[in-house]
Each structure stands twice: as structure tokens, then as C-alpha cells.
N, C-alpha and C. Protein backbone atom coordinates (compact mmCIF):
# COMPACT_ATOMS: atom_id res chain seq x y z
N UNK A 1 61.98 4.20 -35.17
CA UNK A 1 61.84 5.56 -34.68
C UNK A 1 60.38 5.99 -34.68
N UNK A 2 59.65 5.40 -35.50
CA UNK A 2 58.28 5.60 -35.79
C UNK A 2 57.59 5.46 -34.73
N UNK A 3 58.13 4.25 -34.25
CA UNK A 3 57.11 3.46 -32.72
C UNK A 3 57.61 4.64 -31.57
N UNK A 4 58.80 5.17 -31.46
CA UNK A 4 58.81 5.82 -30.42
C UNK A 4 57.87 7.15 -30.18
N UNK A 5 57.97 7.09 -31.49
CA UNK A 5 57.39 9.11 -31.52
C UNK A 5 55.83 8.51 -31.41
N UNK A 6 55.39 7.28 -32.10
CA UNK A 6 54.05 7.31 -31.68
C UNK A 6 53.85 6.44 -30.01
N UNK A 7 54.26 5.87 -29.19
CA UNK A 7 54.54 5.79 -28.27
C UNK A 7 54.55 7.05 -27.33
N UNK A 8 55.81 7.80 -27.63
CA UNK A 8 55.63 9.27 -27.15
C UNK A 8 53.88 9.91 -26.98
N UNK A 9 53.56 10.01 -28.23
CA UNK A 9 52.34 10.85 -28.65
C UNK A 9 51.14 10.24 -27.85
N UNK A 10 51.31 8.76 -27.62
CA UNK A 10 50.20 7.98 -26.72
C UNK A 10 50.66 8.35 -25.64
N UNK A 11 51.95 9.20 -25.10
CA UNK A 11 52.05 8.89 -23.32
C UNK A 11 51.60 10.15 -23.12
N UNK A 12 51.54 11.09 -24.38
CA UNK A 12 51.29 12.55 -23.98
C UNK A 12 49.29 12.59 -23.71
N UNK A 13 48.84 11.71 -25.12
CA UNK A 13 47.33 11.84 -24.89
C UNK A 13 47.04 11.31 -23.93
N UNK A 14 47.82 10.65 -23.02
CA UNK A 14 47.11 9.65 -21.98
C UNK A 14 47.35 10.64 -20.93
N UNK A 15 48.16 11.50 -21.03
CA UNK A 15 48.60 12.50 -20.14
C UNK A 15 47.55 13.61 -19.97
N UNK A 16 47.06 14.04 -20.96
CA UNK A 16 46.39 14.97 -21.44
C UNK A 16 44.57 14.64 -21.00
N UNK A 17 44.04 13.26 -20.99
CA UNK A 17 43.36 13.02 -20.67
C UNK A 17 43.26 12.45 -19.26
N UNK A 18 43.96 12.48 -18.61
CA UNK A 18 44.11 12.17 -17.09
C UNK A 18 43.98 13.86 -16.31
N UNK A 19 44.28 14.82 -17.23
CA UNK A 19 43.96 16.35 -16.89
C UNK A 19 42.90 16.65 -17.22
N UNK A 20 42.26 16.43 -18.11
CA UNK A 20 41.06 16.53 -18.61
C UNK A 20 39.74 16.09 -17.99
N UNK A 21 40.25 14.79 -16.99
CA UNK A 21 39.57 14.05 -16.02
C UNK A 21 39.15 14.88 -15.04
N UNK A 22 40.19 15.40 -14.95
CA UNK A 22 40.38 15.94 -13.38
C UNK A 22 39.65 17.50 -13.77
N UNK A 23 39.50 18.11 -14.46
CA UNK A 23 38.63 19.60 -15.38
C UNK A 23 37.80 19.00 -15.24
N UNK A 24 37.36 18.13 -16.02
CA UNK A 24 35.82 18.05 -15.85
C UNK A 24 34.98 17.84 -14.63
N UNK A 25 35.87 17.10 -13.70
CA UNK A 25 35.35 17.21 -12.08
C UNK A 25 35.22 18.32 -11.36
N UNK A 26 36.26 19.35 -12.03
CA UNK A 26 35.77 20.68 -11.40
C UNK A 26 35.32 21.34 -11.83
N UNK A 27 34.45 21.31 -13.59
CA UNK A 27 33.95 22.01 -14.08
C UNK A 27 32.35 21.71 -13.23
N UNK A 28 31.76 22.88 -13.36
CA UNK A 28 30.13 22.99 -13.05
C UNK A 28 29.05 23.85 -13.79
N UNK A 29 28.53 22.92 -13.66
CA UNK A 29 27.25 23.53 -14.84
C UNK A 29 26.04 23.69 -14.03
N UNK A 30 25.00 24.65 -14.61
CA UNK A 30 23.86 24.69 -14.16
C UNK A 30 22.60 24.56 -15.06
N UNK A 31 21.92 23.58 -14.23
CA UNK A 31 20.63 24.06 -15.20
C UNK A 31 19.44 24.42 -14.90
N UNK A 32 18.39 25.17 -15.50
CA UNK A 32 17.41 25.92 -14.53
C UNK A 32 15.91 25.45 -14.92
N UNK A 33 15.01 25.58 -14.42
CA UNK A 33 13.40 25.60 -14.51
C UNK A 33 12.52 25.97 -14.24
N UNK A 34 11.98 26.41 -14.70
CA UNK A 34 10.42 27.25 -13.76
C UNK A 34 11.25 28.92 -14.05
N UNK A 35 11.73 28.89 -14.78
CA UNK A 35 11.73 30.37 -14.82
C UNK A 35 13.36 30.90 -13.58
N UNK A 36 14.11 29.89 -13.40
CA UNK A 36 14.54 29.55 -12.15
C UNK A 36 14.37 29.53 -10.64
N UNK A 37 13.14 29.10 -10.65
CA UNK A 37 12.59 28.79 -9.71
C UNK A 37 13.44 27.45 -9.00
N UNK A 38 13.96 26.48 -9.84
CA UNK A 38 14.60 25.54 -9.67
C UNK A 38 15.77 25.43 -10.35
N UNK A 39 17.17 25.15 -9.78
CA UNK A 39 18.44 24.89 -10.25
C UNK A 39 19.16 23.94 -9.71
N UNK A 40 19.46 23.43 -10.75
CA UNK A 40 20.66 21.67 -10.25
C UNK A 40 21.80 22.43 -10.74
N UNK A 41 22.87 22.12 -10.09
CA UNK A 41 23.91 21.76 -10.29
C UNK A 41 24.81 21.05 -10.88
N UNK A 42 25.72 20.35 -12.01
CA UNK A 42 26.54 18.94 -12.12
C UNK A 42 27.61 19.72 -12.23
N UNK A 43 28.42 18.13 -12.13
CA UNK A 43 29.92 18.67 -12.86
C UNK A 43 29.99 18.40 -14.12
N UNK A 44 30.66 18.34 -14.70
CA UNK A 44 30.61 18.26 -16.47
C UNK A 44 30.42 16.73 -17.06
N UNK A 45 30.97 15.83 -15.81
CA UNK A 45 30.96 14.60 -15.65
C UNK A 45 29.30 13.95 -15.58
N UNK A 46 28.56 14.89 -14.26
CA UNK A 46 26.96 14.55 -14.67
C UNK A 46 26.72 14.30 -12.82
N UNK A 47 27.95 14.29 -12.19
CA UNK A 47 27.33 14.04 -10.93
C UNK A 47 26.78 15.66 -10.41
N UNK A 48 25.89 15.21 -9.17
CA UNK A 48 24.92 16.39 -8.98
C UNK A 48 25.75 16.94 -7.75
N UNK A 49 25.84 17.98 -7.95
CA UNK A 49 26.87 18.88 -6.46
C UNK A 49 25.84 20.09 -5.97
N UNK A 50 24.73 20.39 -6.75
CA UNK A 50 23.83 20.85 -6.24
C UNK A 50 22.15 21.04 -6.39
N UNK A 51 21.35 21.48 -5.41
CA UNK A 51 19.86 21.86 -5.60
C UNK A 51 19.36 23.26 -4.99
N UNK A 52 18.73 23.71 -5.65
CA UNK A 52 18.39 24.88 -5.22
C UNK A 52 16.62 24.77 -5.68
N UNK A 53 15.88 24.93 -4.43
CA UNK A 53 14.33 25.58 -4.90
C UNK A 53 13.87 26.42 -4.25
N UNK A 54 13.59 26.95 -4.67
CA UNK A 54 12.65 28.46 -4.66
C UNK A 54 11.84 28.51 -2.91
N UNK A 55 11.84 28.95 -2.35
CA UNK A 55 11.20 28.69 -1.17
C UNK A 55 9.45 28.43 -1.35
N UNK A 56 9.04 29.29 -2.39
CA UNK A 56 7.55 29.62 -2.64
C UNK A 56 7.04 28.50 -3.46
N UNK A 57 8.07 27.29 -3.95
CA UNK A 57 7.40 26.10 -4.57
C UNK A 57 7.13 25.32 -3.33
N UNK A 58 7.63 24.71 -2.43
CA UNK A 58 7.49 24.09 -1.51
C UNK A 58 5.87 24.50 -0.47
N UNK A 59 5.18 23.75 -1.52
CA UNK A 59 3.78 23.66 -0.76
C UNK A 59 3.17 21.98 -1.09
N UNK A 60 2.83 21.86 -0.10
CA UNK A 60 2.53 20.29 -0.23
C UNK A 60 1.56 19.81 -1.00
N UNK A 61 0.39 20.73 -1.15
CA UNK A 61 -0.36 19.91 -2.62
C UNK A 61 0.13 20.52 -3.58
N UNK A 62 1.67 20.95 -3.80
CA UNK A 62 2.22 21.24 -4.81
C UNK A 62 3.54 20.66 -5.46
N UNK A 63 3.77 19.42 -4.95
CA UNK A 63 4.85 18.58 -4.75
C UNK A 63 4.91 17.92 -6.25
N UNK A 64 4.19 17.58 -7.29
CA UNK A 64 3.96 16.97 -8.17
C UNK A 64 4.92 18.01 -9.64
N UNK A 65 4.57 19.35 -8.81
CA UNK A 65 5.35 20.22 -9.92
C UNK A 65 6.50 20.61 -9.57
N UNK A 66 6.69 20.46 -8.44
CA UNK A 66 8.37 20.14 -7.83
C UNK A 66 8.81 19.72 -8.15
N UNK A 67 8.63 18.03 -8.41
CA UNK A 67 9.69 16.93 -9.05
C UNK A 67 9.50 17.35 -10.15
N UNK A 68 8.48 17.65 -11.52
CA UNK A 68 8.82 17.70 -12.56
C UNK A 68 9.85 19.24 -12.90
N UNK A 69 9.75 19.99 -12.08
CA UNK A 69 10.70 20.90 -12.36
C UNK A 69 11.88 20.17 -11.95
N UNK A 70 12.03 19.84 -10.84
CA UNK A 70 13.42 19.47 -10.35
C UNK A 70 14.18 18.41 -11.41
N UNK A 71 13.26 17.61 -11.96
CA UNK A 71 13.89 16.90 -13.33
C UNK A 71 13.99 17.76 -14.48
N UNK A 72 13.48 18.89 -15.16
CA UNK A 72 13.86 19.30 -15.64
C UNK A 72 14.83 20.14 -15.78
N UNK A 73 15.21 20.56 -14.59
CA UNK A 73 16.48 21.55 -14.27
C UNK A 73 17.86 20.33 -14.24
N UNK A 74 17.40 19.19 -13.70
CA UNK A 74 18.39 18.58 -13.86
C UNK A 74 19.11 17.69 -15.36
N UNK A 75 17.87 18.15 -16.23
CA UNK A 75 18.05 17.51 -17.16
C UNK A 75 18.81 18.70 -18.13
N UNK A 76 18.33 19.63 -17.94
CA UNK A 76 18.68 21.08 -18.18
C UNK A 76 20.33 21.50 -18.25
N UNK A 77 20.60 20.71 -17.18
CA UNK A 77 22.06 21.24 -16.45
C UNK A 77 22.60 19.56 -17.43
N UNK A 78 22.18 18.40 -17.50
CA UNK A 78 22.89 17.28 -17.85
C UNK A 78 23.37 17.83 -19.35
N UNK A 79 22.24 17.71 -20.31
CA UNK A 79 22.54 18.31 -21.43
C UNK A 79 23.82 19.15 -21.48
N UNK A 80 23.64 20.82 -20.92
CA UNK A 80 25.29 21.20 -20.65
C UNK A 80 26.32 20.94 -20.58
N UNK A 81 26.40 19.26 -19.27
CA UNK A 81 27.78 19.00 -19.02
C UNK A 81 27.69 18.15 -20.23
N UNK A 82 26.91 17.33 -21.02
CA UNK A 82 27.44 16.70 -21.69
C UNK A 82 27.78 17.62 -23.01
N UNK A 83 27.44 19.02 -23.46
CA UNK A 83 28.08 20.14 -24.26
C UNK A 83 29.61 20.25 -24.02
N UNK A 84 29.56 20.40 -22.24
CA UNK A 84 31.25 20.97 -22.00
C UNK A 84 31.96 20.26 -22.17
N UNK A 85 31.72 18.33 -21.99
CA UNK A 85 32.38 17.83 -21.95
C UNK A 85 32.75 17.14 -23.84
N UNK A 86 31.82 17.46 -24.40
CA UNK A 86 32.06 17.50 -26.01
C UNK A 86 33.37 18.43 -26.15
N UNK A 87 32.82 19.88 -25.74
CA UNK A 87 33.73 21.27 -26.29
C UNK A 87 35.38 20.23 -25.19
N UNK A 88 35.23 19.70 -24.41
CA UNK A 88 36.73 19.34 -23.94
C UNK A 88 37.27 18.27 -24.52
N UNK A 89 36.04 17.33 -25.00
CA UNK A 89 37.09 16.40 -26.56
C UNK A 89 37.30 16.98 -27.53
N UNK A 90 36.73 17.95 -28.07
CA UNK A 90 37.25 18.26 -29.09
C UNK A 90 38.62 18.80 -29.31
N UNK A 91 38.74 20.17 -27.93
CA UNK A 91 39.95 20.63 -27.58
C UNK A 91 41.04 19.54 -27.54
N UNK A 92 40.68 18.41 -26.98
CA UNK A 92 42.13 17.23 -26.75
C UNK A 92 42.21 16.92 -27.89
N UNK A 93 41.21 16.52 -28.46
CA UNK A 93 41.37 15.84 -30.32
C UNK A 93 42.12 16.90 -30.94
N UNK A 94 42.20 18.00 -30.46
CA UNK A 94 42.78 18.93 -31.68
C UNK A 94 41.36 18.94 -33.44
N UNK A 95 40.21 18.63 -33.19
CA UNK A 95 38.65 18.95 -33.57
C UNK A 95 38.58 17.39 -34.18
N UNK A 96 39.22 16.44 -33.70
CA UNK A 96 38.69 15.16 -34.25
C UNK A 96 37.23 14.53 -34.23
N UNK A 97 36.52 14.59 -34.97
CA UNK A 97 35.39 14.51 -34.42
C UNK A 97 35.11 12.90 -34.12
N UNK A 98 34.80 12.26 -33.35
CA UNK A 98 34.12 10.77 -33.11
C UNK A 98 33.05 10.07 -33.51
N UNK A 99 32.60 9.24 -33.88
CA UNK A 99 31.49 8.79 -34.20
C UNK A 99 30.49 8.86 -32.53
N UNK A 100 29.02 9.37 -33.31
CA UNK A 100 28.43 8.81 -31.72
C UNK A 100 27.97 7.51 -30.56
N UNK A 101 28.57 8.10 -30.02
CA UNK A 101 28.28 6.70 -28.93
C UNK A 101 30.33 6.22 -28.59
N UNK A 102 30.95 6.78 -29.75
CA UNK A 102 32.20 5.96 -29.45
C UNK A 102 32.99 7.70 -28.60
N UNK A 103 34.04 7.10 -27.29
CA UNK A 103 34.83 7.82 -26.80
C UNK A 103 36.10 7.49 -26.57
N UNK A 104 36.98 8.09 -26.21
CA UNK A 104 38.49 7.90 -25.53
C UNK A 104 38.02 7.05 -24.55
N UNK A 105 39.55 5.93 -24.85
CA UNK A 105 39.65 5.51 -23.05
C UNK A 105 39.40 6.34 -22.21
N UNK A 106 38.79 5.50 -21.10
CA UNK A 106 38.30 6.51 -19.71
C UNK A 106 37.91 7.79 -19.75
N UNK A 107 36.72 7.74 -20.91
CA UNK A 107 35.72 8.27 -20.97
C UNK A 107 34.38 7.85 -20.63
């Protein structure tokens, strides 16, 4: 009876994280720079769904502080999703915490 209920409990977390998959693809984060002069976009996952710059950075001997903003906004916004996507293991763990570096399957 043991194996079933834990059987059960694996078809539910596997359940639970196949939803969780699918949240974090539609979650979106932002991150900003320059005062937001510059903003990326991700999903919680880390892919980029958007860019936004300032119209008044875009000057050509000014391109050098473009990219470093534009990496920092994107690094800005990465940090985040990888926050949201902490705050959404924890929620599935019920606050289990993990060692770092280790995750759920299909994570």
C-alpha cells in the first residue's frame, strides 16, 4: 500500500511540475538600466521576449554604452527569473529547500 500512495504522490509531483513548466513560460520579468533607459524582458525560464531602448541612447559614437546597458538590464531581468523561478520551487516543494546547483527533473 506504501508503493501506491508513494507512486500516487510521484504522479501528482510530476503533475504539478509539468504546470509549473508551463507558469514559468508565461511568467515575465523585467529588468532595467540606465535609470531605465534600457529594459529586457525574460520569462522566468530566462528566454528573452523583449527589448526596449530609450530612443536618446541610440547615437553612434555611443554604441559602447548601449551594449553595456543592454547587458545589464538583461542581466538585471535574469537574476529575477531565476528569483521567480526559486519562489515556484519552493511553492511545489511545499519549502523544501535543495542543495545548490541540484533541481527537479525537468528543471
Amino acid at each position: 500500500m506504501d508503493f501506491l500512495k508513494m507512486m500516487k504522490q510521484a504522479k501528482d509531483l510530476q503533475s504539478k511540475m509539468g504546470e509549473m513548466q508551463a507558469e514559468l513560460d508565461r511568467l515575465e520579468v523585467k529588468g532595467t538600466a540606465g535609470g531605465g533607459l534600457v529594459t529586457v524582458t525574460l520569462t522566468a525560464k530566462g528566454d528573452m521576449r523583449g527589448l526596449s531602448v530609450d530612443p536618446s541612447l541610440i547615437k553612434p559614437d555611443e554604441a559602447e554604452i548601449l551594449e553595456d546597458l543592454i547587458a545589464a538590464a538583461h542581466n538585471d531581468a535574469r537574476r529575477k527569473a531565476e528569483q521567480a523561478m526559486a519562489e515556484k520551487m519552493k511553492d511545489l516543494t511545499g519549502g523544501l529547500s535543495l542543495p545548490p546547483g541540484m533541481s527537479l527533473p525537468g528543471m
